[in-house]
C-alpha atoms as a PDB file:
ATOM      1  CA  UNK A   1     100.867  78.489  93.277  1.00  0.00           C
ATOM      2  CA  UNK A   2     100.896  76.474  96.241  1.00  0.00           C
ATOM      3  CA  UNK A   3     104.049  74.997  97.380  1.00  0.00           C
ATOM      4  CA  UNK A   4     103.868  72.348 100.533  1.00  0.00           C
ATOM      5  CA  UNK A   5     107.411  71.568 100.674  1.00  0.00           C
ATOM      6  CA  UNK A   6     108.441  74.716 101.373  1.00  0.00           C
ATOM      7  CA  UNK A   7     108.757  74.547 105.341  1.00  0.00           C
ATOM      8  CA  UNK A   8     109.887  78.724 105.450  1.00  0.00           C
ATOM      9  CA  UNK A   9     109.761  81.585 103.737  1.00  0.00           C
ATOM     10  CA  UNK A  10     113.187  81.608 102.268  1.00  0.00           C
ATOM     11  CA  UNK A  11     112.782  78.072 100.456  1.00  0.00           C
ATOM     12  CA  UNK A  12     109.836  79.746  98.736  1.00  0.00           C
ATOM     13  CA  UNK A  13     111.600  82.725  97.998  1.00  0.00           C
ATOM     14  CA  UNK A  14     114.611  80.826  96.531  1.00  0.00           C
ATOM     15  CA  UNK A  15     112.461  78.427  94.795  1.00  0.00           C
ATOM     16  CA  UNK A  16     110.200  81.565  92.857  1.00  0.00           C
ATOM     17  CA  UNK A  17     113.819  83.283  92.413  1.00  0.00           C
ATOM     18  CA  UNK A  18     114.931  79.952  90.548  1.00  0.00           C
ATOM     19  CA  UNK A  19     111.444  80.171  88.023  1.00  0.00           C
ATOM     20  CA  UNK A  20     112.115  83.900  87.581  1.00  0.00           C
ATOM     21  CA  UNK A  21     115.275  82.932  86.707  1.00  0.00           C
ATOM     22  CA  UNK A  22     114.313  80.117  84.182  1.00  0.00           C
ATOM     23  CA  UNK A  23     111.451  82.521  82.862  1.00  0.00           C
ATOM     24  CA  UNK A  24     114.130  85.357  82.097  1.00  0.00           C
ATOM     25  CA  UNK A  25     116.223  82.754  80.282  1.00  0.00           C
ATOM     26  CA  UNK A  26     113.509  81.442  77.847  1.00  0.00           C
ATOM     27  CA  UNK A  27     114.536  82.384  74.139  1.00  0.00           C
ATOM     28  CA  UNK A  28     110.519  82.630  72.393  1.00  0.00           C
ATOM     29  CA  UNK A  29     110.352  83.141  69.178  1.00  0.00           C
ATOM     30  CA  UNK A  30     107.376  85.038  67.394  1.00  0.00           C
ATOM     31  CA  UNK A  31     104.800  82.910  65.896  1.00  0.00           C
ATOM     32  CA  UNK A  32     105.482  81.812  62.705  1.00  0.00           C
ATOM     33  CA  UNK A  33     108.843  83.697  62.380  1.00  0.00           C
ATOM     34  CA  UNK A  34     112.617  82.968  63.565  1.00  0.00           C
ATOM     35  CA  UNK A  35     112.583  86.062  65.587  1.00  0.00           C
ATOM     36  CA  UNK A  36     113.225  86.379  68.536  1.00  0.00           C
ATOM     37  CA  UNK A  37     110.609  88.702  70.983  1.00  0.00           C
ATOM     38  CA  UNK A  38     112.588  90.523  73.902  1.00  0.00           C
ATOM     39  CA  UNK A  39     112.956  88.875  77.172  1.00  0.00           C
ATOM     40  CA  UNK A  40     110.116  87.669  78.611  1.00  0.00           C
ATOM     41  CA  UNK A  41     110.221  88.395  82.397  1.00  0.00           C
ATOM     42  CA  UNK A  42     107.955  87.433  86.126  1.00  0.00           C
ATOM     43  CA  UNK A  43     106.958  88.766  88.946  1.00  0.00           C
ATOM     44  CA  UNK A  44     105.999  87.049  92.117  1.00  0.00           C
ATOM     45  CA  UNK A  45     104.389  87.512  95.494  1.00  0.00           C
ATOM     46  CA  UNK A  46     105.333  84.827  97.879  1.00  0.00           C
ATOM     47  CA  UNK A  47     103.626  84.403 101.432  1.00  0.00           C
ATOM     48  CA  UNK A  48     104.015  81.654 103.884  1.00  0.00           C
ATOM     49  CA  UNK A  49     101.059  80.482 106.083  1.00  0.00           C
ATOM     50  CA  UNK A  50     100.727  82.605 109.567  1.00  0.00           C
ATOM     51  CA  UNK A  51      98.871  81.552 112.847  1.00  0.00           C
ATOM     52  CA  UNK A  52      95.464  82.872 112.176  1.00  0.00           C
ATOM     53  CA  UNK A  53      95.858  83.166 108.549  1.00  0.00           C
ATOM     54  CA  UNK A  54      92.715  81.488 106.446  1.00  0.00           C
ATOM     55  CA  UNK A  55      93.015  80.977 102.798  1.00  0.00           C
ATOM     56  CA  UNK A  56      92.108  84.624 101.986  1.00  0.00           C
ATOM     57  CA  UNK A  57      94.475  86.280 104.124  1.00  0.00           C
ATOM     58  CA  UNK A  58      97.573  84.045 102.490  1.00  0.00           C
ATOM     59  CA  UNK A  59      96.697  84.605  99.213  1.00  0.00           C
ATOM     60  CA  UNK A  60      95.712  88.640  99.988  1.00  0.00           C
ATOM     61  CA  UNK A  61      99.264  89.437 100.904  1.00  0.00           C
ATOM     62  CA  UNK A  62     100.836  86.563  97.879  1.00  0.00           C
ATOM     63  CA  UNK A  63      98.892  88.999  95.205  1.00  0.00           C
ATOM     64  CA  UNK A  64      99.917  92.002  97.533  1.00  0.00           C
ATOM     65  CA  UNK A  65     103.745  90.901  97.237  1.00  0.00           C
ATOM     66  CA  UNK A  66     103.401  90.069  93.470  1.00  0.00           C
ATOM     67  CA  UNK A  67     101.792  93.700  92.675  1.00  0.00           C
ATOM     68  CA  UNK A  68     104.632  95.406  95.027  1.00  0.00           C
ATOM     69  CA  UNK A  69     107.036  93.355  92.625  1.00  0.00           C
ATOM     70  CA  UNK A  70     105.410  95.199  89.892  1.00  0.00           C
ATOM     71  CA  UNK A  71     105.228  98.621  90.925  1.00  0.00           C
ATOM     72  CA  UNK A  72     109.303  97.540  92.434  1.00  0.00           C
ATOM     73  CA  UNK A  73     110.378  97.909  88.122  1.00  0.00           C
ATOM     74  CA  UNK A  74     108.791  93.926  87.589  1.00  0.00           C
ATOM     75  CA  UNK A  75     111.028  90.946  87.425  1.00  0.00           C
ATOM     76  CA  UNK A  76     111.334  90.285  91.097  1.00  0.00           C
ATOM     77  CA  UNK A  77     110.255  88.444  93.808  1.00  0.00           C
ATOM     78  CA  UNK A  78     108.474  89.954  96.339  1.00  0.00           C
ATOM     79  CA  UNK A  79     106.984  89.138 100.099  1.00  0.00           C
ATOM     80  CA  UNK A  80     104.913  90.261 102.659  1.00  0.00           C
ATOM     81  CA  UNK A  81     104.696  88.924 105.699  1.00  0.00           C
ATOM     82  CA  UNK A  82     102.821  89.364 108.837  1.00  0.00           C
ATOM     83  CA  UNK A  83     104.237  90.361 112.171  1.00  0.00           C
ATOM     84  CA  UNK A  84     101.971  91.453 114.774  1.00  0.00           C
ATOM     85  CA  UNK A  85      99.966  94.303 113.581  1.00  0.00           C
ATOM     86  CA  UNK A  86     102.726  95.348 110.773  1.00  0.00           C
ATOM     87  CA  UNK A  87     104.237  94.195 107.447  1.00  0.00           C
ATOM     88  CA  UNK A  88     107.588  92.905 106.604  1.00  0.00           C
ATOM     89  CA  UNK A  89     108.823  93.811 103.765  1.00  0.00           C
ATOM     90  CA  UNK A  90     111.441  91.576 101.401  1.00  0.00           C
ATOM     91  CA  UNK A  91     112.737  91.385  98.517  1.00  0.00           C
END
């Protein structure tokens, strides 16, 4: 997802945290039942735009954050960002 309003990498963080947050709250119930299924959880990989970065490159390390997330236990969100040669990594 695209997000143009977020001016820095901590807005976009913050604003994924708040949708992982509503995600983890839904109550869904199974199809055609009143049960309820177990707690439906998300992942994300955030990125923010980098001098030099095309299209590619941002949404290489977004799907690189959101796998990290994953492989982190799931249910997180996850970032990394460019700086010089390296990778930052937060969570």
């Amino acid at each position: 997802m695209v997000l143009p309003d977020c001016a820095d990498l901590g807005s976009a963080c913050a604003f994924a945290e708040h949708l992982r947050l509503k995600v983890q709250s839904l109550r869904i119930k199974a199809r055609g039942t009143d049960t309820a299924l177990d707690t439906v959880t998300a992942s994300f990989g955030v990125a923010l735009a980098q001098p030099g970065d095309n299209l590619e490159s941002l949404l290489t390390r977004a799907d690189d954050g959101l796998y990290q997330a994953k492989r982190n236990g799931r249910n997180q969100v996850h970032t990394l960002q460019k700086r010089g040669g390296d990778h930052l990594s937060l969570t």
